[in-house]
C-alpha atoms as a PDB file:
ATOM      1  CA  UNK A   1      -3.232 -18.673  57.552  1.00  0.00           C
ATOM      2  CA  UNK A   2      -3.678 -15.063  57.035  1.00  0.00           C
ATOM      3  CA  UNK A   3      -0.787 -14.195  55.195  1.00  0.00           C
ATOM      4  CA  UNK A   4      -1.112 -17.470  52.748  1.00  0.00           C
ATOM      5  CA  UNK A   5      -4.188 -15.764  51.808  1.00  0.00           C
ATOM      6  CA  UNK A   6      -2.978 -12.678  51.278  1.00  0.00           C
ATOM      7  CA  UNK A   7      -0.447 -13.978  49.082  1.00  0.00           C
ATOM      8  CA  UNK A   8      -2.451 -15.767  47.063  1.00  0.00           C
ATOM      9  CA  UNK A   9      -4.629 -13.058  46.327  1.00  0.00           C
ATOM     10  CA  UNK A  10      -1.127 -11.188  45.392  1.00  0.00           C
ATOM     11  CA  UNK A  11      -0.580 -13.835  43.237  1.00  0.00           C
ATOM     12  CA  UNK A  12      -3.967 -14.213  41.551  1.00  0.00           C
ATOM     13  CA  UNK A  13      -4.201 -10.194  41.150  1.00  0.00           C
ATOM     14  CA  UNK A  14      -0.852  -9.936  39.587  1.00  0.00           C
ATOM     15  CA  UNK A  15      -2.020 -13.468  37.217  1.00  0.00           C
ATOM     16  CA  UNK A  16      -4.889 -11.113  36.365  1.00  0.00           C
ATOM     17  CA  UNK A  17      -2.965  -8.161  35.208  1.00  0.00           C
ATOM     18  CA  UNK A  18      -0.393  -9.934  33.433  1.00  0.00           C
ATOM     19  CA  UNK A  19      -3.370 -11.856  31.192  1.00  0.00           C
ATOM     20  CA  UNK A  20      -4.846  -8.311  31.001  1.00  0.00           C
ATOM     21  CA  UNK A  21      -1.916  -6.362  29.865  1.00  0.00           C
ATOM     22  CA  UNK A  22      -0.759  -9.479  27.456  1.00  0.00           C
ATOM     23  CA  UNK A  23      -4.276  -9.069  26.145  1.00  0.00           C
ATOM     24  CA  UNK A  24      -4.138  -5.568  25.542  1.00  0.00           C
ATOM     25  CA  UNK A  25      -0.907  -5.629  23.842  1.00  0.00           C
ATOM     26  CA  UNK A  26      -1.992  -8.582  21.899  1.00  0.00           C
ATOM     27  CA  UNK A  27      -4.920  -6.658  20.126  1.00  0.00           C
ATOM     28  CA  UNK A  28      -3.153  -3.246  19.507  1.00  0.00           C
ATOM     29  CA  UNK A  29      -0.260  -5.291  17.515  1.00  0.00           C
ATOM     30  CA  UNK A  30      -3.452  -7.172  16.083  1.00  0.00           C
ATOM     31  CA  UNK A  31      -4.753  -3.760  14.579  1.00  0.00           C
ATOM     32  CA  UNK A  32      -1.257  -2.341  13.961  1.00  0.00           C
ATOM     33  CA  UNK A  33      -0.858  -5.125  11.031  1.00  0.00           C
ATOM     34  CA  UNK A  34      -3.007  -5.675   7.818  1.00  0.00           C
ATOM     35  CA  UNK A  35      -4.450  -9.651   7.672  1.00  0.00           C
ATOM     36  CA  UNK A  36      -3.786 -11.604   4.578  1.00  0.00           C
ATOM     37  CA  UNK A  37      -6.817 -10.884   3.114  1.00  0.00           C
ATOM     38  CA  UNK A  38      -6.427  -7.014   3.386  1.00  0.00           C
ATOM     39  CA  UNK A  39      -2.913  -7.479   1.627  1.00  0.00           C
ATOM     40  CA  UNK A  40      -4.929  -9.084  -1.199  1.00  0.00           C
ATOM     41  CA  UNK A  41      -7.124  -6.121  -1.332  1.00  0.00           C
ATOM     42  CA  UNK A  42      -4.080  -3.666  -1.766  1.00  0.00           C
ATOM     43  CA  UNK A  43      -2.155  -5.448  -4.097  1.00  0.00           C
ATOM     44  CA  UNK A  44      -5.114  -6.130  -6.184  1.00  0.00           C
ATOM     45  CA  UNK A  45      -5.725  -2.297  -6.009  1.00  0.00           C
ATOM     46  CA  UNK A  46      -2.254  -1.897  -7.090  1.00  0.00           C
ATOM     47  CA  UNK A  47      -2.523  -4.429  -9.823  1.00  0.00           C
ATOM     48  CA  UNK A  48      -5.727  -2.807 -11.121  1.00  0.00           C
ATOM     49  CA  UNK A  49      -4.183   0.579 -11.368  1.00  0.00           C
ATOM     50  CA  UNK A  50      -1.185  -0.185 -13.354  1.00  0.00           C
ATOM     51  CA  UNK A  51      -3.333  -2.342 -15.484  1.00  0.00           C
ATOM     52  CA  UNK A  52      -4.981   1.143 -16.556  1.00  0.00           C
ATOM     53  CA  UNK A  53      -1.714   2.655 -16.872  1.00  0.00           C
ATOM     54  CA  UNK A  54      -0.676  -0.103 -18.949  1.00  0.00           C
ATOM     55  CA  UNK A  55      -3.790   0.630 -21.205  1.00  0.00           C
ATOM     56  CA  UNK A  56      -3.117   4.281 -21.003  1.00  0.00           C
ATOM     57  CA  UNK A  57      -6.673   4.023 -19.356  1.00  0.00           C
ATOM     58  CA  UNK A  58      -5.322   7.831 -17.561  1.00  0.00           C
ATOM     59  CA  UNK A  59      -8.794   8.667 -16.486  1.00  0.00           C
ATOM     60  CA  UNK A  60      -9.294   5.362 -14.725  1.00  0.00           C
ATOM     61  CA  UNK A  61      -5.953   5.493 -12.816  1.00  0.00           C
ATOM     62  CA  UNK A  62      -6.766   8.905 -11.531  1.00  0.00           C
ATOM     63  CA  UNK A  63      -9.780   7.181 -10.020  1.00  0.00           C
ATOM     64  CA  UNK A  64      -7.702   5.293  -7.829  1.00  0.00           C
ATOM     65  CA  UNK A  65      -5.794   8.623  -6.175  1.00  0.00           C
ATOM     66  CA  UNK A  66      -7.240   9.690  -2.707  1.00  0.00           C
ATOM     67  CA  UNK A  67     -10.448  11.596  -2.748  1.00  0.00           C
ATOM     68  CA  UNK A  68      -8.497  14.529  -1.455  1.00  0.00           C
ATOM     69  CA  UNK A  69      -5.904  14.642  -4.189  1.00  0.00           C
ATOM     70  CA  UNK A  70      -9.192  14.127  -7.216  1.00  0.00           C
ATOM     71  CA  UNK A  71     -11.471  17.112  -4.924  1.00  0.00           C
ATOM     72  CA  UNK A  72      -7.931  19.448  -6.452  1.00  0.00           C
ATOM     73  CA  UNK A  73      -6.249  18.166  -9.254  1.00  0.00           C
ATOM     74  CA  UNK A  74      -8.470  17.670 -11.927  1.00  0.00           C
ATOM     75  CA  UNK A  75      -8.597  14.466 -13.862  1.00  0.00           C
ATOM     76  CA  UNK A  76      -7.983  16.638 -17.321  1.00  0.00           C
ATOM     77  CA  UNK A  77      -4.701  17.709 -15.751  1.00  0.00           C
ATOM     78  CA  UNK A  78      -4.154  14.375 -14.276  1.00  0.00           C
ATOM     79  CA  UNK A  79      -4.310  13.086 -17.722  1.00  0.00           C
ATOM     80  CA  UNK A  80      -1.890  15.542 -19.502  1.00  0.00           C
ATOM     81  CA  UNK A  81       0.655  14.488 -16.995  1.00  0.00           C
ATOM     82  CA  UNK A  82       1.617  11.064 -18.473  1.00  0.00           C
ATOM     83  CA  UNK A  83       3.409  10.503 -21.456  1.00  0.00           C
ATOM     84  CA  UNK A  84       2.672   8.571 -24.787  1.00  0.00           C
ATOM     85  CA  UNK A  85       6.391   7.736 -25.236  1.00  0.00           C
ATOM     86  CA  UNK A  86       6.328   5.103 -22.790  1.00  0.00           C
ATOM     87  CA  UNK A  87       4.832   1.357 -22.522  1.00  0.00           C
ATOM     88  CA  UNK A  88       4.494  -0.459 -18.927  1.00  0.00           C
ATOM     89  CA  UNK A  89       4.259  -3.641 -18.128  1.00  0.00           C
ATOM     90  CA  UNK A  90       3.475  -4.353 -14.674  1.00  0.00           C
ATOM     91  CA  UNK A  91       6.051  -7.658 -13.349  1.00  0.00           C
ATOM     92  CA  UNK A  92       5.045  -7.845  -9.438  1.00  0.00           C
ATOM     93  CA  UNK A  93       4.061  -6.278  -6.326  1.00  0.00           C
ATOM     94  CA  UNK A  94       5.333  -6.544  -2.567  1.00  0.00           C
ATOM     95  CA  UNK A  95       3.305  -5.588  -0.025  1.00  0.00           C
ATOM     96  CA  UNK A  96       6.226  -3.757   2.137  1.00  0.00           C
ATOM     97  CA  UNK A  97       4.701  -2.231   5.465  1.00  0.00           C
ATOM     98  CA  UNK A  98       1.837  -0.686   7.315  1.00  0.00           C
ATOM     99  CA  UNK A  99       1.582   2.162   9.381  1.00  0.00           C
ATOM    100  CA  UNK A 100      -1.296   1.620  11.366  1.00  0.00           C
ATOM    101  CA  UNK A 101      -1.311   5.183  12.864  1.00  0.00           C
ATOM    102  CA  UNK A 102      -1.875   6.994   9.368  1.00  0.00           C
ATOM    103  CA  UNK A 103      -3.556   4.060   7.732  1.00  0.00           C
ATOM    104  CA  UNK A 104      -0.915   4.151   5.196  1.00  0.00           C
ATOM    105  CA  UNK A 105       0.926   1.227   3.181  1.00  0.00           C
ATOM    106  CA  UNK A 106       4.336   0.934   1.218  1.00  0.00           C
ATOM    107  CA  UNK A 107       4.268  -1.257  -1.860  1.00  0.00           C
ATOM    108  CA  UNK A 108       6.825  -1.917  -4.259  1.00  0.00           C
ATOM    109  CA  UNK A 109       5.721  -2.149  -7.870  1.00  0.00           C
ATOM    110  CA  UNK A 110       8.064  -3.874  -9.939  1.00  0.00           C
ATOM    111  CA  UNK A 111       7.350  -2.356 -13.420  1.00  0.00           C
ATOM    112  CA  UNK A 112       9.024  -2.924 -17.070  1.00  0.00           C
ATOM    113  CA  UNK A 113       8.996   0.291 -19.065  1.00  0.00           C
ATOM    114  CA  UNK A 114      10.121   0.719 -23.102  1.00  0.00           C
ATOM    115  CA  UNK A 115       9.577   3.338 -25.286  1.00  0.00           C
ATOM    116  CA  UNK A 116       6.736   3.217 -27.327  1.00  0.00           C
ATOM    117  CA  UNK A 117       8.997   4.380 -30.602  1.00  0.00           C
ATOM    118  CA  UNK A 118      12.709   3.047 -30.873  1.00  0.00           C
ATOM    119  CA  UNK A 119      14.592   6.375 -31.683  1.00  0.00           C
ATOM    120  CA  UNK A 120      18.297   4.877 -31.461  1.00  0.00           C
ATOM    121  CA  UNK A 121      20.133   1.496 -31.840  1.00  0.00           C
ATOM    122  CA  UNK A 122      21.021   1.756 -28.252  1.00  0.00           C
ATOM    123  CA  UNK A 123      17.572   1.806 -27.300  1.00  0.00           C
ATOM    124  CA  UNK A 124      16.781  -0.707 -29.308  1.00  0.00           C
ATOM    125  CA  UNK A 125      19.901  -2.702 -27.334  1.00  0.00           C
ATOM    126  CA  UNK A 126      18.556  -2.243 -24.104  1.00  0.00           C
ATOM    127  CA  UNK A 127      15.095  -2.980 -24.545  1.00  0.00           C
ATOM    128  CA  UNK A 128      12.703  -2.697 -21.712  1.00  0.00           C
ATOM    129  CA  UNK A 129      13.852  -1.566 -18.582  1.00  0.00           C
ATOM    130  CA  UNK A 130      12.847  -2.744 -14.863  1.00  0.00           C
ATOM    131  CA  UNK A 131      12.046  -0.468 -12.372  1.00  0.00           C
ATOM    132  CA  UNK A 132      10.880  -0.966  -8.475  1.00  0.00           C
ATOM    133  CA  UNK A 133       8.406   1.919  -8.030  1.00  0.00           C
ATOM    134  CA  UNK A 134       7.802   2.201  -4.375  1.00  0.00           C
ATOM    135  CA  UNK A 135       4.400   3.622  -3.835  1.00  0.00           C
ATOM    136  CA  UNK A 136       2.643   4.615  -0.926  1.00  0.00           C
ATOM    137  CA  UNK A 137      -1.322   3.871  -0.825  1.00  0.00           C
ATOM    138  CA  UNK A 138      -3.901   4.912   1.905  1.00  0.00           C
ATOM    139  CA  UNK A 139      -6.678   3.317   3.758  1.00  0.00           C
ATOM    140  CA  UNK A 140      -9.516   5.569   3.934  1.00  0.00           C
ATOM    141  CA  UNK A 141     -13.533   5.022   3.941  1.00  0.00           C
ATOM    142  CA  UNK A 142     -12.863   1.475   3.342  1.00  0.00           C
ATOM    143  CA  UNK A 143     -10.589   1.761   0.115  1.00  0.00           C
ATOM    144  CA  UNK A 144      -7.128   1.200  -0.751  1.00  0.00           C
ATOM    145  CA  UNK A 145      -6.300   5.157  -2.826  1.00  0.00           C
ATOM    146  CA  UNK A 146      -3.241   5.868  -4.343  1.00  0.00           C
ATOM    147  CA  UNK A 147      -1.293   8.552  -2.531  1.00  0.00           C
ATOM    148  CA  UNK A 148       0.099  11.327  -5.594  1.00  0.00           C
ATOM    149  CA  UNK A 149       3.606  12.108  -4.525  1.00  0.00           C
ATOM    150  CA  UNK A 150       2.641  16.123  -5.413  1.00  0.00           C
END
């Protein structure tokens, strides 16, 4: 009789730390990936910067780079970086991964760019031109931010 009780309380200890250690693992994957409705939230962020690209709204897009990159590069600077030359038309995002560790995300932007004055016949034959810009964005104080590749 003694020894069926001990190994049921084998059994019921090792029950205990199996449910214990599935639930552990359970919530960090939980944490390590971004809900549907924090996806949203980034892509909409995406979608709302390139909209201000696409208006050559400069000064608004360099609202949406991290707090650390707009406390040293100055939005006059940020400004003078872009060109006139070219139109762009966001066509899509894809939310691509999340590294949970450094809060940081990798979207794809697909993006149609032209230029703004047709200087040849061959660029006249090519039209616009898609690109997949893959951009890297940053969760920080409760914000999707742009992360500068400078």
């Amino acid at each position: 009789m003694l020894r069926s009780n001990i190994g049921f309380s084998r059994g019921v200890c090792r029950t205990w730390v199996v449910v214990l250690l599935a639930l552990v693992c359970g919530a960090c994957t939980d944490s390590d990936q971004l809900t549907e409705k924090q996806v949203a939230a980034l892509e909409q962020r995406v979608r709302d910067r390139w909209q201000a690209l696409s208006e050559r709204d400069f000064e608004k897009a360099w609202e949406f780079t991290t707090p650390t990159f707009r406390a040293s590069f100055p939005k006059q600077l940020y400004v003078k970086k872009f060109s006139y030359a070219v139109e762009w038309e966001l066509t899509g995002v894809e939310f691509v991964n999340y590294d949970a560790p450094a809060a940081v995300a990798s979207v794809v932007a697909r993006v149609m760019s032209k230029p703004t004055k047709q200087t040849s016949t061959a660029s006249l034959l090519v039209g616009p031109i898609p690109n997949n810009l893959r951009e890297r964005w940053i969760f920080a104080d409760g914000e999707w931010w742009f992360s500068a590749n400078y």
